[in-house]
Protein backbone atom coordinates (compact mmCIF):
# COMPACT_ATOMS: atom_id res chain seq x y z
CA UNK A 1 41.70 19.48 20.24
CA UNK A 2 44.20 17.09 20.89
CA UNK A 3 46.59 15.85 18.05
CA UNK A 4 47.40 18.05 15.09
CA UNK A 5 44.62 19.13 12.43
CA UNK A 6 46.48 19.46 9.01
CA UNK A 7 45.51 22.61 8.29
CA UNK A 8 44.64 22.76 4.18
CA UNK A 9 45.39 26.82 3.79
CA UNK A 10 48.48 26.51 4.37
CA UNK A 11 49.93 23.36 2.73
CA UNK A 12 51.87 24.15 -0.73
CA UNK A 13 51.77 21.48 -3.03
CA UNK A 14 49.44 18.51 -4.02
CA UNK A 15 47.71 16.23 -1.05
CA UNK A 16 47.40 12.57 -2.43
CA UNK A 17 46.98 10.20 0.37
CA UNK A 18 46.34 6.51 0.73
CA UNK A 19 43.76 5.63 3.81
CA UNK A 20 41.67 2.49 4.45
CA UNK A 21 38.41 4.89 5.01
CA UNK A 22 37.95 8.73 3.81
CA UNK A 23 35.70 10.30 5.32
CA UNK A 24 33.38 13.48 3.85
CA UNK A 25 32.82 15.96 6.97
CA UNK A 26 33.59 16.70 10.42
CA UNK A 27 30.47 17.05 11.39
CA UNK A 28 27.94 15.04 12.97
CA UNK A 29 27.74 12.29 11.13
CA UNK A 30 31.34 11.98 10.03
CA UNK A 31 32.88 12.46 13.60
CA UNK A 32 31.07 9.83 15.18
CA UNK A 33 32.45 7.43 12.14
CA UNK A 34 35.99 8.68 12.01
CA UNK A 35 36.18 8.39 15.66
CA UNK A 36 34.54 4.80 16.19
CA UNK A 37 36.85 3.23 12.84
CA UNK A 38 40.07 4.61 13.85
CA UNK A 39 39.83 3.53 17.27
CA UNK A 40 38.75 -0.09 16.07
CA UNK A 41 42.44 0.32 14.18
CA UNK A 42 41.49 1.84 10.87
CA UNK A 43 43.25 4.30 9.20
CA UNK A 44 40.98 6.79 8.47
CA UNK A 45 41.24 10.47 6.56
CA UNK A 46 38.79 13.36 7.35
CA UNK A 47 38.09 15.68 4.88
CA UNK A 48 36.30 19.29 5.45
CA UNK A 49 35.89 21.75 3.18
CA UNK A 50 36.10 24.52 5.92
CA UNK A 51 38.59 25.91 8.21
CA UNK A 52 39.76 24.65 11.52
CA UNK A 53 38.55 27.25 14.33
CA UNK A 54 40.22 26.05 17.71
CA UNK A 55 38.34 26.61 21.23
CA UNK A 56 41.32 29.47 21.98
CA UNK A 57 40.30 30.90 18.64
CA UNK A 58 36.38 30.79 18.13
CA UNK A 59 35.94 32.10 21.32
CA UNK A 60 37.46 35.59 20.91
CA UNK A 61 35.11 36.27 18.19
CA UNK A 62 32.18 38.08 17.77
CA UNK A 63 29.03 37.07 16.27
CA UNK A 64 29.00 38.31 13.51
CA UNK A 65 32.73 37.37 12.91
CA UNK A 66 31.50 33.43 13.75
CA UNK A 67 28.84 33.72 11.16
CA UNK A 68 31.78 35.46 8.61
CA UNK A 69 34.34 32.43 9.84
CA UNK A 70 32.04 29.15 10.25
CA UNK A 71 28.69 29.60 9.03
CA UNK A 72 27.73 28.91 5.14
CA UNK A 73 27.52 31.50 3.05
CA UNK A 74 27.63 33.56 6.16
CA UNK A 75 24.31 32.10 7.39
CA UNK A 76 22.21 33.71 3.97
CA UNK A 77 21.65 30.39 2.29
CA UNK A 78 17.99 30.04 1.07
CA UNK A 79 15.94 27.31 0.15
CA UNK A 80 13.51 28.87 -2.71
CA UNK A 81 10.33 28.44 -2.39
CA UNK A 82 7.84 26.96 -5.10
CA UNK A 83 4.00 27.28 -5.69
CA UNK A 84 3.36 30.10 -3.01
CA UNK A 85 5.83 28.20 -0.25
CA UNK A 86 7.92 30.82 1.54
CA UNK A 87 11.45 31.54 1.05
CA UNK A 88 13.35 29.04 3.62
CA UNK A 89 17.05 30.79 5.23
CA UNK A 90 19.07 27.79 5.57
CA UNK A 91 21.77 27.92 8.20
CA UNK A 92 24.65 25.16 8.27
CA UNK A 93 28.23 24.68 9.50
CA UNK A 94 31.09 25.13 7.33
CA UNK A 95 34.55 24.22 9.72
CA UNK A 96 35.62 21.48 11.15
CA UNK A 97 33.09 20.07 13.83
CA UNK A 98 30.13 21.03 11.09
CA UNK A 99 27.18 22.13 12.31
CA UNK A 100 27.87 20.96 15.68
CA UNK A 101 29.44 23.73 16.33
CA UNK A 102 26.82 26.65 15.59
CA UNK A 103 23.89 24.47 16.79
CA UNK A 104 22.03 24.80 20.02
CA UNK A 105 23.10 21.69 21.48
CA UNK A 106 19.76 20.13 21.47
CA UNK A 107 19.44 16.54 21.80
CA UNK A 108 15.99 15.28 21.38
CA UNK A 109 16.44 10.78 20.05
CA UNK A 110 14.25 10.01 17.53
CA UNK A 111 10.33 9.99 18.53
CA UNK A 112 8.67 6.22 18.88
CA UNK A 113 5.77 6.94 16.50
CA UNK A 114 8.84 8.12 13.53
CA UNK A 115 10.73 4.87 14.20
CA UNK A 116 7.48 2.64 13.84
CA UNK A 117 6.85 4.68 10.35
CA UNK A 118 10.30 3.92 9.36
CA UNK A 119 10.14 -0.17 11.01
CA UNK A 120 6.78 -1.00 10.04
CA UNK A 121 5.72 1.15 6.93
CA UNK A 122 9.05 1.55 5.31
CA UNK A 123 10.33 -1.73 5.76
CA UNK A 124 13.09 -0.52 7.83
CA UNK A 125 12.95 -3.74 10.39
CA UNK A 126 16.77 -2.91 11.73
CA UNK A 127 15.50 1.08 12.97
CA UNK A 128 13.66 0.32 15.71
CA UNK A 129 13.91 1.60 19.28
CA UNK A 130 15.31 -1.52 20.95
CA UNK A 131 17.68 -2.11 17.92
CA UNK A 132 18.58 1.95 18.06
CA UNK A 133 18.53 1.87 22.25
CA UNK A 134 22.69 0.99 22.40
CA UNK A 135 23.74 3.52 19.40
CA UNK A 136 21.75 6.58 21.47
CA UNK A 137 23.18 5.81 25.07
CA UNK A 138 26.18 5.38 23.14
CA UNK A 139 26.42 9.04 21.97
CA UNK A 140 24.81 10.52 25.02
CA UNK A 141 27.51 9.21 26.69
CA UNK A 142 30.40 10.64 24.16
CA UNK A 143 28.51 14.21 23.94
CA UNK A 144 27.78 13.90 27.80
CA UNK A 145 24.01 14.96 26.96
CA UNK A 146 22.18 15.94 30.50
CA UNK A 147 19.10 17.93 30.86
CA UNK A 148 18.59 22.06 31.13
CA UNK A 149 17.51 22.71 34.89
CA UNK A 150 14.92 25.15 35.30
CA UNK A 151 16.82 27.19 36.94
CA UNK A 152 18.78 28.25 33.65
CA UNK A 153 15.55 29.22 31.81
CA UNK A 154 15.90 32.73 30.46
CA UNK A 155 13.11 34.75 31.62
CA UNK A 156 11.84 34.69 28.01
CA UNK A 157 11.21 31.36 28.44
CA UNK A 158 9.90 31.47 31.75
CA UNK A 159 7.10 33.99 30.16
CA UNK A 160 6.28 31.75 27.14
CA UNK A 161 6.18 28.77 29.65
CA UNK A 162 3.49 31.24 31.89
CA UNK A 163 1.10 31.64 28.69
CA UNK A 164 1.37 28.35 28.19
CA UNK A 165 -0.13 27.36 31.88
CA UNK A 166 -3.03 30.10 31.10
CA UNK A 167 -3.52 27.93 27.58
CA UNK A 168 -3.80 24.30 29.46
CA UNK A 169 -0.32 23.16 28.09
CA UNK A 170 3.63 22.94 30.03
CA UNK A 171 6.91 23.10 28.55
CA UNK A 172 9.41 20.39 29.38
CA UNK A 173 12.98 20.78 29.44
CA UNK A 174 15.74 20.52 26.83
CA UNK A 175 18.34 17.85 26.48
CA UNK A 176 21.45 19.45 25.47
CA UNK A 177 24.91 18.01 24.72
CA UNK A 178 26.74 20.49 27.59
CA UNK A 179 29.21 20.09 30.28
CA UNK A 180 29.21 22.83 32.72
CA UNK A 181 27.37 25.27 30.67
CA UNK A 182 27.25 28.78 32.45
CA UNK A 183 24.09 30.23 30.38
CA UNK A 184 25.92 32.38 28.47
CA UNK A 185 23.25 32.13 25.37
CA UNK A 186 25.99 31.88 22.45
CA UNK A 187 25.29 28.28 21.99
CA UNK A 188 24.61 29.25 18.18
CA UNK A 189 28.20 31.24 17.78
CA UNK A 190 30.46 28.86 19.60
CA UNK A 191 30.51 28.79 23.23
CA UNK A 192 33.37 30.43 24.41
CA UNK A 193 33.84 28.11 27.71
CA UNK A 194 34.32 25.06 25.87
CA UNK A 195 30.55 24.25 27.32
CA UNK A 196 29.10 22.55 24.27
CA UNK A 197 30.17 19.29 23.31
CA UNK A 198 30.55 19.51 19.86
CA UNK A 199 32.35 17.34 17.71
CA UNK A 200 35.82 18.83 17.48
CA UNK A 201 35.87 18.65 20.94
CA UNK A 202 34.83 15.24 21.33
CA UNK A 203 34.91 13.10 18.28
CA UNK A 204 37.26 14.61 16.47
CA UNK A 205 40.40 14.27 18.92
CA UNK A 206 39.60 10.85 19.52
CA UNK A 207 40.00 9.97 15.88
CA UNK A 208 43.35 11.92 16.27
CA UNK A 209 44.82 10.27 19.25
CA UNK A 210 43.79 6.82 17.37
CA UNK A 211 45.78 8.05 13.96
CA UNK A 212 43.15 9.46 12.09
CA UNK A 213 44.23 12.24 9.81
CA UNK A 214 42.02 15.40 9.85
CA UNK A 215 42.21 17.64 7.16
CA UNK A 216 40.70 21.26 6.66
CA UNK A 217 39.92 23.08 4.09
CA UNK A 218 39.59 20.48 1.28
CA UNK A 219 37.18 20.76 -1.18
CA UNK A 220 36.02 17.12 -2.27
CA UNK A 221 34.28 16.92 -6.04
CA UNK A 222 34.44 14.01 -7.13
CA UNK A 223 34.54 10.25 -6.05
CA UNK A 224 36.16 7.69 -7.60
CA UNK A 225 34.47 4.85 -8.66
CA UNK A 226 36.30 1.52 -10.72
CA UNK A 227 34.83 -1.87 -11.25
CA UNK A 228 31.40 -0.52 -9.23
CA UNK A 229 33.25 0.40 -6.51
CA UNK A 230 34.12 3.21 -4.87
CA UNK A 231 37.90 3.53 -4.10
CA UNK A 232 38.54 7.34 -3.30
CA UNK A 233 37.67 10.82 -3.98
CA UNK A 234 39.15 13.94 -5.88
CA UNK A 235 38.80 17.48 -5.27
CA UNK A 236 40.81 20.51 -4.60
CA UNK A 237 43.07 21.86 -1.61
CA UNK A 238 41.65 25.07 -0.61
CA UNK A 239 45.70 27.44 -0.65
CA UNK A 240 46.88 29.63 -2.74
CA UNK A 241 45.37 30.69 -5.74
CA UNK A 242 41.93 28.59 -4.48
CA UNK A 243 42.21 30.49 -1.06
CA UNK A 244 39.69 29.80 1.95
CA UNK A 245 36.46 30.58 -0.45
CA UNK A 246 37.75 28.64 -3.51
CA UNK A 247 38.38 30.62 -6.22
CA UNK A 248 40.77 29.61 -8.41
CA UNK A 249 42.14 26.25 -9.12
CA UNK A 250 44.33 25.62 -5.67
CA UNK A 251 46.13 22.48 -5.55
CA UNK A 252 45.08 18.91 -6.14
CA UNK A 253 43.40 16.87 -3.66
CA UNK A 254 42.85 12.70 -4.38
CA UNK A 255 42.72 10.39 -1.55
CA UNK A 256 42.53 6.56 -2.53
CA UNK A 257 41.04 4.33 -0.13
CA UNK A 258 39.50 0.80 -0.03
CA UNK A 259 36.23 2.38 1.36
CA UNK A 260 34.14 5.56 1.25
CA UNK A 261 31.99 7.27 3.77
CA UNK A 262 30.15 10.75 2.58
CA UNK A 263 28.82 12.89 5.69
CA UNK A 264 28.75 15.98 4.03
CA UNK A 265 25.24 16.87 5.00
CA UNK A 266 21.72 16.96 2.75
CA UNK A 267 22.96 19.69 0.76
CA UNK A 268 26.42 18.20 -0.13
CA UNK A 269 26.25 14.18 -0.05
CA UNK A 270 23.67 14.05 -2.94
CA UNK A 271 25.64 17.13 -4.71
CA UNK A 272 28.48 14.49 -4.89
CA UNK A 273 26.62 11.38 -5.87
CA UNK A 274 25.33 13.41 -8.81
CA UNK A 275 28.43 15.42 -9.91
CA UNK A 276 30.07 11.84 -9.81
CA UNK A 277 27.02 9.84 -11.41
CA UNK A 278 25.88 8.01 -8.81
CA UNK A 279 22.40 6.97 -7.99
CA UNK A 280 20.60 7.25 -11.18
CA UNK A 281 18.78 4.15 -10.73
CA UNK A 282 16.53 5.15 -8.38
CA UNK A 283 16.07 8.89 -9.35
CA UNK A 284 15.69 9.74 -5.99
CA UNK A 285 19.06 11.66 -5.06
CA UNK A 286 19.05 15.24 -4.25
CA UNK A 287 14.74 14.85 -3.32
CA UNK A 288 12.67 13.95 -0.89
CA UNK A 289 14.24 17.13 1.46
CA UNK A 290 12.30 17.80 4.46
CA UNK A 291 13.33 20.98 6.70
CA UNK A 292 11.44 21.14 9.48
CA UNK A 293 10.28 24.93 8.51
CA UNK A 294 10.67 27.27 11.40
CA UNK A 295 9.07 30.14 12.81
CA UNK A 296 9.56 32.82 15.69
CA UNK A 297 7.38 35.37 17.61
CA UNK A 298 8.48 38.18 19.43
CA UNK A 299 6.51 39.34 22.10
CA UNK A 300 7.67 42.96 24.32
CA UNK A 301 6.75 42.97 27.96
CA UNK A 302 6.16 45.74 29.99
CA UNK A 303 8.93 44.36 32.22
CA UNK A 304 12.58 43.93 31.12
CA UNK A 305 13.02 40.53 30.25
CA UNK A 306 16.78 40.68 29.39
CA UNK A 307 15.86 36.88 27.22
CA UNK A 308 19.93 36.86 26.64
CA UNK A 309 20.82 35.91 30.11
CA UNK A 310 20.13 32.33 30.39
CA UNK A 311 20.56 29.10 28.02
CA UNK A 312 19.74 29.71 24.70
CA UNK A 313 17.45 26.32 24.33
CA UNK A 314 15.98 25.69 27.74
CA UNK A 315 12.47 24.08 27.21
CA UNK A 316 9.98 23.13 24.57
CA UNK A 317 6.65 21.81 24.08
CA UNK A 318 5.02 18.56 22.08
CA UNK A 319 1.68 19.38 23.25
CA UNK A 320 0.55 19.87 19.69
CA UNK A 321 2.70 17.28 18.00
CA UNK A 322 -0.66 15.64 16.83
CA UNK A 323 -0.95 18.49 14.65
CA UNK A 324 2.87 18.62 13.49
CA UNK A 325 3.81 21.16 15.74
CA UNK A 326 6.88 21.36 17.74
CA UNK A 327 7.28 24.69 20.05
CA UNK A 328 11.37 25.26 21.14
CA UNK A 329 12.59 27.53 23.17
CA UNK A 330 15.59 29.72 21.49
CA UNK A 331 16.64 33.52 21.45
CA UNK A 332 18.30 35.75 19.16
CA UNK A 333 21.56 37.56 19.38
CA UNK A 334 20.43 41.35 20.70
CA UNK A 335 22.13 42.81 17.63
CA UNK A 336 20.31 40.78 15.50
CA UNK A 337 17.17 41.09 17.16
CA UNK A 338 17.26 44.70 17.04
CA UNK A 339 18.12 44.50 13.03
CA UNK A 340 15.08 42.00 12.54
CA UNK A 341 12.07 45.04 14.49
CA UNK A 342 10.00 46.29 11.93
CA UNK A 343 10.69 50.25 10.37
CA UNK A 344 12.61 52.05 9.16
CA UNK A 345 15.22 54.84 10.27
CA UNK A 346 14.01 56.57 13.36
CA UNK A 347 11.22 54.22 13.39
CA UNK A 348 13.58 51.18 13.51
CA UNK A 349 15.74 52.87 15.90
CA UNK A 350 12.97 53.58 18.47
CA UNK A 351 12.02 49.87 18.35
CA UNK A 352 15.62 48.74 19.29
CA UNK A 353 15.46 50.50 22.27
CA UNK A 354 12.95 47.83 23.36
CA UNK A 355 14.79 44.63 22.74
CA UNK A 356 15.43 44.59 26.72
CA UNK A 357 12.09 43.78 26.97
CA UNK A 358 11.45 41.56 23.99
CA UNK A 359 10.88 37.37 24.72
CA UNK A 360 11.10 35.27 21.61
CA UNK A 361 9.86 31.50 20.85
CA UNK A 362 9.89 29.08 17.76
CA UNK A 363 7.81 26.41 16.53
CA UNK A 364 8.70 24.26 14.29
CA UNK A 365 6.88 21.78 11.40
CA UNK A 366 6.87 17.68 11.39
CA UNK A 367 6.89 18.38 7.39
CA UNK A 368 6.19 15.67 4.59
CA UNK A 369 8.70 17.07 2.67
CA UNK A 370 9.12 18.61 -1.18
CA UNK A 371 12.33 20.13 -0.88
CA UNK A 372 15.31 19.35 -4.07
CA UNK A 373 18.86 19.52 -4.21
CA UNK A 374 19.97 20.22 -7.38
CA UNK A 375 23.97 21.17 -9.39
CA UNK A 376 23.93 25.25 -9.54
CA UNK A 377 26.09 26.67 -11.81
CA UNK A 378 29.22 26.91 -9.47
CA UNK A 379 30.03 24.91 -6.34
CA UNK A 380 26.64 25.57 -4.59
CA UNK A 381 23.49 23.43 -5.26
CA UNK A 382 20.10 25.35 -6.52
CA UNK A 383 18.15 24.05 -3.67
CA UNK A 384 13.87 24.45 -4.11
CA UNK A 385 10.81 23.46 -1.22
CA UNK A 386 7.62 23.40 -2.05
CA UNK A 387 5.43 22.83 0.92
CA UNK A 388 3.03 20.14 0.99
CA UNK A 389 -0.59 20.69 1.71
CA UNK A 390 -1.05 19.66 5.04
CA UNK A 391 2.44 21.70 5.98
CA UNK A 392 0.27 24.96 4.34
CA UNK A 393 -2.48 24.75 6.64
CA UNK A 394 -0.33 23.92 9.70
CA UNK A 395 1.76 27.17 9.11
CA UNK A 396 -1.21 29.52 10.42
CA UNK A 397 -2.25 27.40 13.27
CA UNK A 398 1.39 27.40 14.68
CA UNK A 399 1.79 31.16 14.44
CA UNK A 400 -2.20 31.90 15.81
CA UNK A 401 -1.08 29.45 18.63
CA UNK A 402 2.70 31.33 19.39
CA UNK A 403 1.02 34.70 19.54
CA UNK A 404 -1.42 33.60 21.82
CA UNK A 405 0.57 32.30 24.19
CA UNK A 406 2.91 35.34 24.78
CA UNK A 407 -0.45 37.28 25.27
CA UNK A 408 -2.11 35.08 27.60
CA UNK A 409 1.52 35.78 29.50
CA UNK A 410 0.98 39.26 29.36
CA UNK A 411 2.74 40.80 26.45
CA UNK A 412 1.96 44.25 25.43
CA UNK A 413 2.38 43.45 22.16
CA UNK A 414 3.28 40.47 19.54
CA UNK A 415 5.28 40.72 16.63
CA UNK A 416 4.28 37.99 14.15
CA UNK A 417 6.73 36.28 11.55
CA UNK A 418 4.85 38.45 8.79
CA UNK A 419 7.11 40.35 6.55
CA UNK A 420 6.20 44.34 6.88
CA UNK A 421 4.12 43.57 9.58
CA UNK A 422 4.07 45.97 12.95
CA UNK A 423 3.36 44.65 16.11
CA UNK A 424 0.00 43.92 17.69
CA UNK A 425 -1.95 44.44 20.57
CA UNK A 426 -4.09 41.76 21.55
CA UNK A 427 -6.78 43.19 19.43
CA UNK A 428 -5.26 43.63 16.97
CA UNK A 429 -3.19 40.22 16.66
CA UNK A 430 -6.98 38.95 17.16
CA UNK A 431 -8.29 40.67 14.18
CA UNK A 432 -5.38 39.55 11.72
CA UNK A 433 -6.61 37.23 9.39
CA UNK A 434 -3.53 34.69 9.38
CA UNK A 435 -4.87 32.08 7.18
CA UNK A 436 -5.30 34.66 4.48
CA UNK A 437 -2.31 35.68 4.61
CA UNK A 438 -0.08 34.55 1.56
CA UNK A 439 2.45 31.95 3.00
CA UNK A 440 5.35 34.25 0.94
CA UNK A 441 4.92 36.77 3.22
CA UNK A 442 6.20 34.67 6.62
CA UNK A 443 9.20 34.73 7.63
CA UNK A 444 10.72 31.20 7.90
CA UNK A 445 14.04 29.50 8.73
CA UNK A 446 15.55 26.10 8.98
CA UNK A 447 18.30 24.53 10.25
CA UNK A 448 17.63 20.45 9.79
CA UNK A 449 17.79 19.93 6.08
CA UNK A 450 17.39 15.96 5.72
CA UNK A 451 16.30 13.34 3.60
CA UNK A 452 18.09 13.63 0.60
CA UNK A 453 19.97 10.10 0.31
CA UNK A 454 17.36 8.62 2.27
CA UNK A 455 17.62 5.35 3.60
CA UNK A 456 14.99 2.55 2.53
CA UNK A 457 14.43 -1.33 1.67
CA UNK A 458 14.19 -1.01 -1.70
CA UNK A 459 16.96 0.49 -4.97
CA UNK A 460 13.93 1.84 -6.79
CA UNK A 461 12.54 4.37 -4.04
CA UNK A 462 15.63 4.74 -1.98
CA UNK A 463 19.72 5.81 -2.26
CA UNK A 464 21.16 3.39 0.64
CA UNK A 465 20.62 0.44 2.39
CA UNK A 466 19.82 -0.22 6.35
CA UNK A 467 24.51 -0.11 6.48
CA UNK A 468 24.05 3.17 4.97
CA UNK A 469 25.91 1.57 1.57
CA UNK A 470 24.79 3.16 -1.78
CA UNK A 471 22.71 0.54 -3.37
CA UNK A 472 24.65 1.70 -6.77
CA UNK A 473 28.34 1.40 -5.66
CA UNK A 474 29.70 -0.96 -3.57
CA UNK A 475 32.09 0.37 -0.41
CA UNK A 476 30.45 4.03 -0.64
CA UNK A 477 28.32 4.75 2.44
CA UNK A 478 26.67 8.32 3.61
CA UNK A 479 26.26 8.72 6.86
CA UNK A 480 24.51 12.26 7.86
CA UNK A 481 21.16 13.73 7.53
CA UNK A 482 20.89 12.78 4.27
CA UNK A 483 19.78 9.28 4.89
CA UNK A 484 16.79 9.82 7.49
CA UNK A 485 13.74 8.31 5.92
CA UNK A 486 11.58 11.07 6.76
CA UNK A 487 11.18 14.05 8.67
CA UNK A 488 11.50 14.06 12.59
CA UNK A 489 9.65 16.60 14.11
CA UNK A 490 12.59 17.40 16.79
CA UNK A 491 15.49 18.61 16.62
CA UNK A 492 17.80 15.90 14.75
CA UNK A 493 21.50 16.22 16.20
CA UNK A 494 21.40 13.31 18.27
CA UNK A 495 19.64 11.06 15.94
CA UNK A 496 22.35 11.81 13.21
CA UNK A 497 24.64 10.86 15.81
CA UNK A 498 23.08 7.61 16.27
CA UNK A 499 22.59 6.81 12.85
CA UNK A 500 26.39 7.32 12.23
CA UNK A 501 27.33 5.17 15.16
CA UNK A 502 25.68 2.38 14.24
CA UNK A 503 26.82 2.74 10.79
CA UNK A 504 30.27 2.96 12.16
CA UNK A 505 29.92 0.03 14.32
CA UNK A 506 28.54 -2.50 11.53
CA UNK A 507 31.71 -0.78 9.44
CA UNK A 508 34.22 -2.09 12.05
CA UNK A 509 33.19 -5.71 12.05
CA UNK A 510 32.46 -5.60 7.87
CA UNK A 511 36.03 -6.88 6.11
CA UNK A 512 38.49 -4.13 4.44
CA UNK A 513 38.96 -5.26 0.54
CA UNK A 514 42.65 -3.40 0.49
């Protein structure tokens, strides 16, 4: 990263700045702001709770060290589930570069038929394609986004892509934000060639080599508000006593600034509106979460299949989006895999001798959304889903529909995202009565929390404005998942990236009140 990352660990003593813009998170949505208002001459702060892993360092580690080091709560988050809805594991970033940095790299921009919900049902006449067109090429350009050639398909892939001909349907391939990429499938861990173009290796030393400030390991709490307006934030220096998980009191943190900008992420924006009484009004902070609930199948071949070798996200497949169903190509680190096989003991052993010849594929759910963010006890929100009705009955189609691809491909066998459930020959995977099934029982996973400061036209059912401004406080503006009207169906990387730009860029032309 070029330029110098003040690293928070290690300061002694207080941190009280004075900044034109702070900025909440390094991640997707607060790189692409930090970057585009100090280069327009702004001076700009960056604030991240987590630590600052450079290239040299993130790529000496193992995976489970990178889930230790960047991941939240070491990747065991949950979303609990409410009214029979399955328990969600929520993964997110916690470093600087956010989530960019342990996500796959998939760029997908934000599907037509969402934008003309958003445009033409919500009112939202400044999020349409044509008006959105310049803030995506924009980005693609900055993350250098370029498409996965076939050729880099892991055969895992290859095999769900061969059920999928015997089934009438074809994958496509994945956008991804790479340069160079050599297929090493650690997208999710940090890729160790500098491959992905995350944020702290784009954004980020842009805003550095314009004069941003980027701080690490700052805890933000609070945000000050006077006279209705927001005019900095408060928290807590992550050194000493409050060390790199926060315990203790560590040193004091305010930054004062004539304008705020939360990208803290759909777990952590609306955490801070409330804990600083913000957004009452509307009574919609901290709800409306959608997660995009997702779920894998394992399949083991008779052939070795080796699904490491290869990009991690190659191909997907929106042949079934009419039903809310979005198929993406991803695999899971061996180690893991092996952990994940059902047994126990010898059992379990025996079935980790097989993950050579194991292919796995995901699918995941356009949801309506009923998740809710609310203050835990401690620093963490209590965060609840309850799945909507249509979501409920989706759930079995997309795992009848995984399954029977892999064995139209051949598989031997199918292991279906059904805790304590063995693996199943075709008959048997035929005779399993999914629907039936209670919807605790699957296995489910998410990595696209959204929605929770969601944008809209109106105070009363919405947290910001089109800018992205709180419609409660004047100069405070969230720019991150959190403000997506409603679910995407895809992937949503690129179109936080897009959001933030054109936040940023109406933010560069709107006056500074110093």
């Amino acid at each position: 990263m070029t330029g110098q990352v003040s690293i928070g660990r290690d300061h002694r003593g207080d941190v009280v700045l004075d900044t034109d813009v702070v900025v909440v998170g390094s991640g997707a949505g607060g790189a692409v702001v930090a970057a585009a208002l100090a280069e327009a001459g702004q001076r700009v702060v960056v604030l991240e709770e987590g630590p600052h892993l450079p290239l040299e360092e993130y790529r000496l580690l193992r995976q489970s060290q990178h889930m230790r080091r960047v991941w939240r709560d070491g990747g065991m988050g949950v979303a609990v589930g409410l009214g029979g809805s399955p328990m969600i594991n929520v993964t997110m970033g916690r470093c600087i570069g956010g989530s960019t940095m342990l996500a796959g790299g998939v760029c997908f921009r934000t599907p037509e038929r969402v934008l003309d919900v958003w445009s033409r049902e919500r009112g939202l006449g400044e999020l349409t394609a044509a008006k959105l067109e310049p803030c995506f090429e924009q980005v693609e350009r900055d993350i250098h986004v370029e498409e996965v050639p076939t050729a880099m398909r892991s055969r895992s892939t290859q095999l769900f892509g061969e059920g999928a001909r015997e089934l009438g349907f074809e994958l496509k391939p994945i956008r991804r934000n790479t340069r160079d990429c050599q297929g090493c499938g650690r997208c999710n861990f940090g890729c160790p060639h500098g491959a992905k173009q995350s944020t702290d290796l784009t954004h980020l030393p842009r805003a550095l080599a314009a004069g941003a400030q980027v701080w690490s390991d700052c805890l933000v709490k609070r945000i000050i508000v006077e006279g209705g307006r927001a005019v900095g934030v408060r928290g807590r220096v992550l050194s000493g006593r409050g060390g790199l998980l926060g315990r203790g009191r560590g040193a004091k943190l305010e930054v004062r600034a004539a304008r705020v900008v939360l990208a803290a992420g759909s777990y952590y924006s609306p955490l801070l509106l409330m804990n600083s009484g913000i957004g009452r009004r509307s009574r919609q902070v901290g709800r409306n979460m959608t997660l995009h609930p997702g779920f894998r199948m394992f399949a083991r071949f008779k052939e070795p299949v080796r699904g490491w070798r290869g990009a991690l996200q190659s191909a997907y497949s929106d042949a079934y989006e009419d039903e809310n169903i979005t198929f993406v190509g991803l695999f899971i680190p061996a180690g893991v895999l092996a952990a994940t096989m059902p047994g126990f003991g010898p059992e379990l052993c025996e079935r980790a001798k097989q993950v050579p010849h194991l292919a796995v594929f995901g699918g995941i759910i356009h949801d309506e959304g009923g998740g809710v963010v609310r203050p835990g006890p401690g620093r963490e929100p209590i965060v609840t889903y309850r799945m909507a009705r249509r979501d409920r009955a989706t759930l079995p189609r997309l795992v009848r529909l995984m399954g029977e691809t892999f064995l139209a491909a051949g598989a031997e066998e199918v292991f279906p995202p059904v805790l304590g459930q063995p693996g199943l020959d075709a008959d048997g995977f035929n005779q399993l009565d999914i629907d039936r099934l209670p919807l605790t029982r699957f296995e489910c996973s998410s990595q696209h929390p959204l929605g929770t400061c969601r944008m809209g036209a109106t105070p009363e059912r919405s947290v910001v404005d089109q800018s992205g401004q709180c419609w409660d406080v004047e100069e405070l503006f969230v720019a991150d998942g959190s403000i997506l009207p409603t679910s995407l169906g895809v992937n949503p990387m690129l179109s936080i990236m897009a959001m933030a730009q054109r936040i940023a860029w109406q933010l560069c032309e709107r006056p500074l009140r110093r």
